[in-house]
PDB file of N, CA and C in Angstrom:
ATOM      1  N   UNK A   1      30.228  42.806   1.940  1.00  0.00           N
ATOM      2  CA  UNK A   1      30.325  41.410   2.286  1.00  0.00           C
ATOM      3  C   UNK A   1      29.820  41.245   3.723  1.00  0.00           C
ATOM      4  N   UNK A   2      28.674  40.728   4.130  1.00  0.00           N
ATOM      5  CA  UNK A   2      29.144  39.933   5.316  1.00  0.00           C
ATOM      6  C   UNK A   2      29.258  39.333   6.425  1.00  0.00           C
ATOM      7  N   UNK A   3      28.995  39.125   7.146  1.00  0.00           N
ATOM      8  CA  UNK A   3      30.199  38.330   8.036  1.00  0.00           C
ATOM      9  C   UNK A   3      29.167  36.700   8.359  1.00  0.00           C
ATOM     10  N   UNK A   4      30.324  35.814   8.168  1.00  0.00           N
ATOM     11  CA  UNK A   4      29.254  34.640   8.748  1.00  0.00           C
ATOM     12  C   UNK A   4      28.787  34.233  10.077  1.00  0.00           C
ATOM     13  N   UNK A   5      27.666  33.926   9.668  1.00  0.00           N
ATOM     14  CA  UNK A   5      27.027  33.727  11.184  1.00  0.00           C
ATOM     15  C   UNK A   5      27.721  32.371  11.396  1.00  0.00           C
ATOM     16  N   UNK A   6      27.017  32.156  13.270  1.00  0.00           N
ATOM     17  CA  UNK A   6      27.375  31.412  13.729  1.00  0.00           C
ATOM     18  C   UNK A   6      26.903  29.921  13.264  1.00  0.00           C
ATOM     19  N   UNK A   7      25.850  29.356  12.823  1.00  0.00           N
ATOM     20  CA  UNK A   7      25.613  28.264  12.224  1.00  0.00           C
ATOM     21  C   UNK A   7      26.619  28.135  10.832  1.00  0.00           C
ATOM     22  N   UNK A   8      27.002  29.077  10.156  1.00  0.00           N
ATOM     23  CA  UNK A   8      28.026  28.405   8.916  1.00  0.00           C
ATOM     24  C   UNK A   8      29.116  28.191   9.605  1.00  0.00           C
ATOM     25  N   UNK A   9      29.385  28.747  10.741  1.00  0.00           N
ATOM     26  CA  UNK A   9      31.048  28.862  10.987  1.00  0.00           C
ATOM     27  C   UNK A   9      30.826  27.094  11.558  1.00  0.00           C
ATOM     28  N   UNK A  10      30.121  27.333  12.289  1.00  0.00           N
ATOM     29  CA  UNK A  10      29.760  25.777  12.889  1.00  0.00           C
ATOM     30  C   UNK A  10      29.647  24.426  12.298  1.00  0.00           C
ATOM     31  N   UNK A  11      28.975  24.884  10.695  1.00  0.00           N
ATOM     32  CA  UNK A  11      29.366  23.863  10.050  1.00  0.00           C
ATOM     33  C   UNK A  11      30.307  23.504   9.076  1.00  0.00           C
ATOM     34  N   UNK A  12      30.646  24.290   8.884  1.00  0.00           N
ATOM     35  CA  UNK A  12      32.259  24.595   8.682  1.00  0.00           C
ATOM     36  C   UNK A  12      32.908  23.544   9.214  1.00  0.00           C
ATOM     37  N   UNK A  13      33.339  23.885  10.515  1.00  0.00           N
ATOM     38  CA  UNK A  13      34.392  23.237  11.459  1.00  0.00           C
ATOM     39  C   UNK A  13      34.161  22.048  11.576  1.00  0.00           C
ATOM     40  N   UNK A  14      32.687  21.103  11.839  1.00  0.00           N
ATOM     41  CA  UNK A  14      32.366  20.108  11.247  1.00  0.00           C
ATOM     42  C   UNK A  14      32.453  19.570  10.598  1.00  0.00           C
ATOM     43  N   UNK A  15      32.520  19.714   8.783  1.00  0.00           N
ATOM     44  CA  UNK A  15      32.769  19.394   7.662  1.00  0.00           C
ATOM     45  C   UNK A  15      34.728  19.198   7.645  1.00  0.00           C
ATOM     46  N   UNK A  16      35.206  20.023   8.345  1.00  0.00           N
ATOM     47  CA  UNK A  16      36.516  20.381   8.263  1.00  0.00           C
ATOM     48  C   UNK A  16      37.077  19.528   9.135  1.00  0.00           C
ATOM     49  N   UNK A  17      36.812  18.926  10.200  1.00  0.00           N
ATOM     50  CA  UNK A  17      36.901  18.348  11.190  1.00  0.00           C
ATOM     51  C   UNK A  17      37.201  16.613  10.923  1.00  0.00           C
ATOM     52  N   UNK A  18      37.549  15.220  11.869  1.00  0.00           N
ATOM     53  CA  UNK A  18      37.664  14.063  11.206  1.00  0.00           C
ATOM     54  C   UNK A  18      36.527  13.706  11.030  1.00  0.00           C
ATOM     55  N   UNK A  19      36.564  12.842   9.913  1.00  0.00           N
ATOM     56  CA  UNK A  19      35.359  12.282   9.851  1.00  0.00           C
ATOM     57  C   UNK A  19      35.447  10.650  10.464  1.00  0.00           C
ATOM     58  N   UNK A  20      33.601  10.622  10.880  1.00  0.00           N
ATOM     59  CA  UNK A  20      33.780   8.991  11.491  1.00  0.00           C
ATOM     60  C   UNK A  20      34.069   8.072  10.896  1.00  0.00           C
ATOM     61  N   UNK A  21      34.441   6.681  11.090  1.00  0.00           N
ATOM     62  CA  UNK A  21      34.611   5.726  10.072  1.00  0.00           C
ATOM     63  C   UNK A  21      33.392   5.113  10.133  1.00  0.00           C
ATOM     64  N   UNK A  22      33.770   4.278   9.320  1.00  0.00           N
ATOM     65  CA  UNK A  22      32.077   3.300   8.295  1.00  0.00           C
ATOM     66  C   UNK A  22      32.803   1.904   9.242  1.00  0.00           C
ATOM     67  N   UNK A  23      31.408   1.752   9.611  1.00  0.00           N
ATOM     68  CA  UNK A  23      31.493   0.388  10.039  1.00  0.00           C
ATOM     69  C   UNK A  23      31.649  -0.694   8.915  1.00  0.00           C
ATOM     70  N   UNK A  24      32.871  -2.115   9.278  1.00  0.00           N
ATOM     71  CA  UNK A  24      33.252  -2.384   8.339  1.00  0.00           C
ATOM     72  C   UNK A  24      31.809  -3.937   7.822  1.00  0.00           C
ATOM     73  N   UNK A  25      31.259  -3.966   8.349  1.00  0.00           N
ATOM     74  CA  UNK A  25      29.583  -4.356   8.049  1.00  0.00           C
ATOM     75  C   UNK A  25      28.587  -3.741   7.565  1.00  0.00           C
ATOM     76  N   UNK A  26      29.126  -2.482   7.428  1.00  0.00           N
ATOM     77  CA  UNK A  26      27.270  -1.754   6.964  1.00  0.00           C
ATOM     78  C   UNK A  26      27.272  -2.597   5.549  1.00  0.00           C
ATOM     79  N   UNK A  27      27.831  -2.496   4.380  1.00  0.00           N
ATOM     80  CA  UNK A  27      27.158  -3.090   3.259  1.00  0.00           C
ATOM     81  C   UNK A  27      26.451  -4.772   3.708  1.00  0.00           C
ATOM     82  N   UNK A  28      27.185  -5.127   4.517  1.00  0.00           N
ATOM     83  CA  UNK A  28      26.133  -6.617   4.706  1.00  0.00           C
ATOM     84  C   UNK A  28      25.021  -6.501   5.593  1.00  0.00           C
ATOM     85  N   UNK A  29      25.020  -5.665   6.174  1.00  0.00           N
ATOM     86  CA  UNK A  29      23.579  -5.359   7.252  1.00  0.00           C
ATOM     87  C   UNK A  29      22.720  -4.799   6.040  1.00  0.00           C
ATOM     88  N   UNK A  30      23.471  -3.738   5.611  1.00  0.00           N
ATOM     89  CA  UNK A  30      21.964  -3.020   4.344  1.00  0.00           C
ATOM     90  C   UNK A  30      21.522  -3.904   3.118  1.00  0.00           C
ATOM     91  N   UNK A  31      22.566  -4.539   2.942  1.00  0.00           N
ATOM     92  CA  UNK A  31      22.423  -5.757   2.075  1.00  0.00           C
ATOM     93  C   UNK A  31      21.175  -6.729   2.867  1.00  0.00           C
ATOM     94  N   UNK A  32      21.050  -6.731   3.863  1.00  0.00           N
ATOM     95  CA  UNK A  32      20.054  -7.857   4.513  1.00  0.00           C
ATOM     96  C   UNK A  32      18.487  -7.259   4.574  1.00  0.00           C
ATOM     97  N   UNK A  33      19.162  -5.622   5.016  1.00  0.00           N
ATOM     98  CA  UNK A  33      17.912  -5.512   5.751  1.00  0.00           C
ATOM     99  C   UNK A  33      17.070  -4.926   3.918  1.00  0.00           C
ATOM    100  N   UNK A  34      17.708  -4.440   2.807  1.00  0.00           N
ATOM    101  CA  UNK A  34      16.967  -4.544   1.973  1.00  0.00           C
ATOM    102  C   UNK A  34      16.395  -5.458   1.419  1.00  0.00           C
ATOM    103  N   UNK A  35      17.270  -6.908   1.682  1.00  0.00           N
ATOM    104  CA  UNK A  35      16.013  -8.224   0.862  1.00  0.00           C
ATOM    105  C   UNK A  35      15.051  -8.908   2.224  1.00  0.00           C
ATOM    106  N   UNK A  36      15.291  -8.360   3.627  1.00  0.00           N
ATOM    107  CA  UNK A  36      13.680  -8.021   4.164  1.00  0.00           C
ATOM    108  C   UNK A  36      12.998  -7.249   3.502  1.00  0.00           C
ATOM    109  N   UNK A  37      13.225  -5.898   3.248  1.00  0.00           N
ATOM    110  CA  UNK A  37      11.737  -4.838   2.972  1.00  0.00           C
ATOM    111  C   UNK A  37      11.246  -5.767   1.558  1.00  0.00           C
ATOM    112  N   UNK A  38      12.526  -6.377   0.669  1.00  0.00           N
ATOM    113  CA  UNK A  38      11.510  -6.720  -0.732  1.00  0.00           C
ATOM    114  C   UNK A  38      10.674  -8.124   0.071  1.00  0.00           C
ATOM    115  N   UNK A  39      11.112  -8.617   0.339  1.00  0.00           N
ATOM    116  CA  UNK A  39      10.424 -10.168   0.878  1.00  0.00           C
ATOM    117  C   UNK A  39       9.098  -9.547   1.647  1.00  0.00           C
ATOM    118  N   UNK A  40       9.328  -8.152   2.249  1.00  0.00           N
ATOM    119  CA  UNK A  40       8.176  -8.357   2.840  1.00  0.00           C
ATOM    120  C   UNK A  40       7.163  -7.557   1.633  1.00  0.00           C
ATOM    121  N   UNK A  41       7.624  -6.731   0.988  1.00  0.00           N
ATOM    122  CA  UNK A  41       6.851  -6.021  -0.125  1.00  0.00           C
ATOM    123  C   UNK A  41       6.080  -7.328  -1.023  1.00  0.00           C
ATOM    124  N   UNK A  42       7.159  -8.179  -1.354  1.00  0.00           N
ATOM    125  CA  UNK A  42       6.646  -9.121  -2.190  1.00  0.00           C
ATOM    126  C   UNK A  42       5.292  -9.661  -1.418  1.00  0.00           C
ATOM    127  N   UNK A  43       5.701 -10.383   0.063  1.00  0.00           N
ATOM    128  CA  UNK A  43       3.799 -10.984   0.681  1.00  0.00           C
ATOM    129  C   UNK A  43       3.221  -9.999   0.648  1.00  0.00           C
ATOM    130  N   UNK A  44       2.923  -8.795   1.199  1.00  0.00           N
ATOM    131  CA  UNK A  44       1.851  -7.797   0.819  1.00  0.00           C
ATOM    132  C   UNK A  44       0.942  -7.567  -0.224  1.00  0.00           C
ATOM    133  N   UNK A  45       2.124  -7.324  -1.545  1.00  0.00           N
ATOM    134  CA  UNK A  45       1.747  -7.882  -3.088  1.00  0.00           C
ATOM    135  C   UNK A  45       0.930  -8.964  -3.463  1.00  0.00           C
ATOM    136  N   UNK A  46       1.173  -9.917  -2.815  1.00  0.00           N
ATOM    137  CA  UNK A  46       0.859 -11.383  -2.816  1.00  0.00           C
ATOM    138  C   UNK A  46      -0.600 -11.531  -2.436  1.00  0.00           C
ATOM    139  N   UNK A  47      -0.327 -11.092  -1.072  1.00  0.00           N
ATOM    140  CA  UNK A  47      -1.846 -10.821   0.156  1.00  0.00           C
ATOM    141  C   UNK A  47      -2.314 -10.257  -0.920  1.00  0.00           C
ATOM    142  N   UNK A  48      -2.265  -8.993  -1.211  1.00  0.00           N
ATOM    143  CA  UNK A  48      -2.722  -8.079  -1.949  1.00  0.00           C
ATOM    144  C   UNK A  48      -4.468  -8.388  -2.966  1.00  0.00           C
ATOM    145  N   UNK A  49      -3.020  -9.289  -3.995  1.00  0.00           N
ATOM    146  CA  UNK A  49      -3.650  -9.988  -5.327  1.00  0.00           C
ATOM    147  C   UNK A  49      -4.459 -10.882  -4.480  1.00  0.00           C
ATOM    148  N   UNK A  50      -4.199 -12.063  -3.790  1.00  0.00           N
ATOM    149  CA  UNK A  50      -5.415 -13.064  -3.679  1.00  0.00           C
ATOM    150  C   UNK A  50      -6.622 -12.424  -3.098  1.00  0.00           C
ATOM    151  N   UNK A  51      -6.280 -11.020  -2.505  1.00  0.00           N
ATOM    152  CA  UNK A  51      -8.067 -10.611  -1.306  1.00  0.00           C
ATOM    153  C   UNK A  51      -8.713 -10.123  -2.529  1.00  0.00           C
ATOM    154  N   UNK A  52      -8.052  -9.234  -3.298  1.00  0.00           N
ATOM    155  CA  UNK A  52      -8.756  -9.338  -4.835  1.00  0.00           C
ATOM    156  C   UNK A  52      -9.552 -10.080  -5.400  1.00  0.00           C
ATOM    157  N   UNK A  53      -8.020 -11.201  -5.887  1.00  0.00           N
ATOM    158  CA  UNK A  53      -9.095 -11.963  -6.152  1.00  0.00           C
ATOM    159  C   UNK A  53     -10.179 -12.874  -5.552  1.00  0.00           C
ATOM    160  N   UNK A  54     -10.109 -12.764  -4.197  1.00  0.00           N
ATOM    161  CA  UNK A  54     -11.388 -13.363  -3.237  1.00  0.00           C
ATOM    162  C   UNK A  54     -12.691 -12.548  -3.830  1.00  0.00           C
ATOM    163  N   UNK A  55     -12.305 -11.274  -3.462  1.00  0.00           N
ATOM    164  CA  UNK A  55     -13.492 -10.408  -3.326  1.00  0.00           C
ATOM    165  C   UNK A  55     -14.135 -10.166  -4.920  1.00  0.00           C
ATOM    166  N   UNK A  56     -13.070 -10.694  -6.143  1.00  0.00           N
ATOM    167  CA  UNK A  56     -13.759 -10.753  -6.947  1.00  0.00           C
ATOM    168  C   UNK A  56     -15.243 -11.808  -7.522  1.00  0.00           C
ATOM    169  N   UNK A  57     -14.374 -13.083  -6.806  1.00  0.00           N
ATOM    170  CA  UNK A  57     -14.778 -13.936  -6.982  1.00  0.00           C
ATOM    171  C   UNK A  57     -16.337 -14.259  -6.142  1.00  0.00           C
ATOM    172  N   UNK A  58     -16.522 -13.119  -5.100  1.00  0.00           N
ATOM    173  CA  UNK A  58     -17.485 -13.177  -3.716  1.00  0.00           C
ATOM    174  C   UNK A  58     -18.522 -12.533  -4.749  1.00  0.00           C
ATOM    175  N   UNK A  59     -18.013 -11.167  -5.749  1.00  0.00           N
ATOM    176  CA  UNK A  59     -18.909 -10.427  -5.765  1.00  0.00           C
ATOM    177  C   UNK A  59     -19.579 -11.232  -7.486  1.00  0.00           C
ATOM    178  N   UNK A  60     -18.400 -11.957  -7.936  1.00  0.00           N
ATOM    179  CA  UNK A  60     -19.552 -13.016  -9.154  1.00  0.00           C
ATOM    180  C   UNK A  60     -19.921 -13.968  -8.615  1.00  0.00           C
ATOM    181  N   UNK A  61     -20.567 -14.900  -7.814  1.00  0.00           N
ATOM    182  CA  UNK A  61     -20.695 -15.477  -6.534  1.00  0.00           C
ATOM    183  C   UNK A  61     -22.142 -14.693  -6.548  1.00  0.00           C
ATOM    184  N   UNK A  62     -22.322 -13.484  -5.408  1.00  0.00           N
ATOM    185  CA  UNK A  62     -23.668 -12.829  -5.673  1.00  0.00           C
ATOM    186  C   UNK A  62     -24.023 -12.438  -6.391  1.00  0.00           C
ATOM    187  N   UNK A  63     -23.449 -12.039  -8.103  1.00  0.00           N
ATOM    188  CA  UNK A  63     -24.268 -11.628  -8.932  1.00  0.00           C
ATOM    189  C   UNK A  63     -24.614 -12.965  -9.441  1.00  0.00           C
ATOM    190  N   UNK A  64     -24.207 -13.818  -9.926  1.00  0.00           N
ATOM    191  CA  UNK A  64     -24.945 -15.081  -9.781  1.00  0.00           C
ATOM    192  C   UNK A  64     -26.262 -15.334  -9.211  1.00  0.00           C
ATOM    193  N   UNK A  65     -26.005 -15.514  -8.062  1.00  0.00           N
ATOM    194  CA  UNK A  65     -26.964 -16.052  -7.214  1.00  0.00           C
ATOM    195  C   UNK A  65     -28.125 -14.818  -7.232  1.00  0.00           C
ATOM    196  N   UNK A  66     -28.206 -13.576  -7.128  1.00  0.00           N
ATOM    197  CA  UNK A  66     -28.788 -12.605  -6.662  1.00  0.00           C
ATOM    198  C   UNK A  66     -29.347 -12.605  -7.518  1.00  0.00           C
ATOM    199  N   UNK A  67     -28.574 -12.140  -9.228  1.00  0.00           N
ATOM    200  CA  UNK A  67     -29.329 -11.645 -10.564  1.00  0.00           C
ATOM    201  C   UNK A  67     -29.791 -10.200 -10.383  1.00  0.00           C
ATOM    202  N   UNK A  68     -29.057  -9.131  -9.475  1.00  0.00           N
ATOM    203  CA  UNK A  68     -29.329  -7.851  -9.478  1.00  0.00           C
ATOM    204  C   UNK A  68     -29.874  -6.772 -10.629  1.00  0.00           C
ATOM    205  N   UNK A  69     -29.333  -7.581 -12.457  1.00  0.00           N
ATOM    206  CA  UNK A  69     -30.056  -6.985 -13.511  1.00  0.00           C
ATOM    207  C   UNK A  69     -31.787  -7.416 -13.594  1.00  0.00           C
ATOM    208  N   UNK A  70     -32.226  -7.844 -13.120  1.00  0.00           N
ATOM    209  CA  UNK A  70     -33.763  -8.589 -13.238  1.00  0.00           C
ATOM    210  C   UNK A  70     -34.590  -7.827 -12.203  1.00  0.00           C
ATOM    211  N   UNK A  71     -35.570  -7.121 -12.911  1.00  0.00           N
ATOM    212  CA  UNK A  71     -36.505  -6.270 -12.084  1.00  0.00           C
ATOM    213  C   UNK A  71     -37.181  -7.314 -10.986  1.00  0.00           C
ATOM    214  N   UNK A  72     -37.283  -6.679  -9.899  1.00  0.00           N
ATOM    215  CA  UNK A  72     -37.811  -7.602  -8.604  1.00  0.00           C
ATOM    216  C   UNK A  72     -39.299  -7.493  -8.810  1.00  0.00           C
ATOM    217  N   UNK A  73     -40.050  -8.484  -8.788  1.00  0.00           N
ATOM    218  CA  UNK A  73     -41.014  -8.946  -8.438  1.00  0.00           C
ATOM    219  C   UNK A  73     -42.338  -7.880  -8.274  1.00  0.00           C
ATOM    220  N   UNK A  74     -43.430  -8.064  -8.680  1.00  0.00           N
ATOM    221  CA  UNK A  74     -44.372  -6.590  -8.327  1.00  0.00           C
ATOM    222  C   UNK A  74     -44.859  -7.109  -7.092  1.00  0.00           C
ATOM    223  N   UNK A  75     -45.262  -6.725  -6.024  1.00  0.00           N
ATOM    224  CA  UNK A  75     -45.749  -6.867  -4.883  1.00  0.00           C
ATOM    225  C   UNK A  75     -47.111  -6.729  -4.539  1.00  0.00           C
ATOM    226  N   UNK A  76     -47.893  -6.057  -5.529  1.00  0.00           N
ATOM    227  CA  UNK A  76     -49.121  -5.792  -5.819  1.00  0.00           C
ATOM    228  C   UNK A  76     -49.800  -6.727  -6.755  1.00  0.00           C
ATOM    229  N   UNK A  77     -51.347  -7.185  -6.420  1.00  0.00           N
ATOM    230  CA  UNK A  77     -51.826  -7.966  -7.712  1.00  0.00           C
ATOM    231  C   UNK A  77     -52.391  -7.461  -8.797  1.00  0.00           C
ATOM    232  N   UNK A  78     -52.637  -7.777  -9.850  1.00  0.00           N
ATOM    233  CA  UNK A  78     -53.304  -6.689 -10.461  1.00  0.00           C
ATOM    234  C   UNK A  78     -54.558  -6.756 -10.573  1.00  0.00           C
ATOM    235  N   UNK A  79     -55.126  -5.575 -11.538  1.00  0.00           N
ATOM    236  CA  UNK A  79     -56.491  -5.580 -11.057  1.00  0.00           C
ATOM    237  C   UNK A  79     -57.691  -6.903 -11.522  1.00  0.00           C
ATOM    238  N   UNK A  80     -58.235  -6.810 -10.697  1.00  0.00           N
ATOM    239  CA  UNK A  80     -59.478  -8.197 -11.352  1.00  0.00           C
ATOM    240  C   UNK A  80     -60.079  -7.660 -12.812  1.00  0.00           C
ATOM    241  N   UNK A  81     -60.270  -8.979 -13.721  1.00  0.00           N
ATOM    242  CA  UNK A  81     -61.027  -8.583 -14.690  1.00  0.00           C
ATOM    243  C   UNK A  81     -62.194  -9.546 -14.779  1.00  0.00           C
ATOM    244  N   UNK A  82     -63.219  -9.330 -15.616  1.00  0.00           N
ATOM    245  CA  UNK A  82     -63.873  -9.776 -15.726  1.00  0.00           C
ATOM    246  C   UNK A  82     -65.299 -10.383 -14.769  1.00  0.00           C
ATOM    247  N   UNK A  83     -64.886  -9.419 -13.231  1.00  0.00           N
ATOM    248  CA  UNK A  83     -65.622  -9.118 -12.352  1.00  0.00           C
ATOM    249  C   UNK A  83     -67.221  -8.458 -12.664  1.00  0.00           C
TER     250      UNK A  83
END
């Protein structure tokens, strides 16, 4: 067997020792400060969806306007006939 070191004995006496009391508010503070994080989760979400859907709406917007499936234009003339 043995022997315990000094960190178990230590927490030991700790565990064994009084314990602190609970502040008689924590459930209404954690109660608060969790329907901040959702309120703020929820605008993020929110933000989220509309830049979406902005950027969806930007990028049918230029395919519209652009027509990126349609071969561009030849730049060259062709050859003369009948010269």
């Amino acid at each position: 067997m043995s022997l315990p070191d000094r960190k178990e004995t230590e927490v030991r006496r700790m565990l064994a020792g009084p314990h602190p009391l609970v502040p008689p508010d924590l459930a209404a503070r954690s109660l608060s400060r969790g329907s901040r994080l959702l309120a703020h989760r929820r605008l993020l979400r929110r933000v989220g969806w509309v830049v979406a859907l902005v950027a969806l709406a930007a990028l049918l917007s230029w395919a519209a306007v652009a027509q990126p499936w349609l071969l561009p234009p030849a730049h060259t003339t062709p050859p003369p006939e009948g010269w």
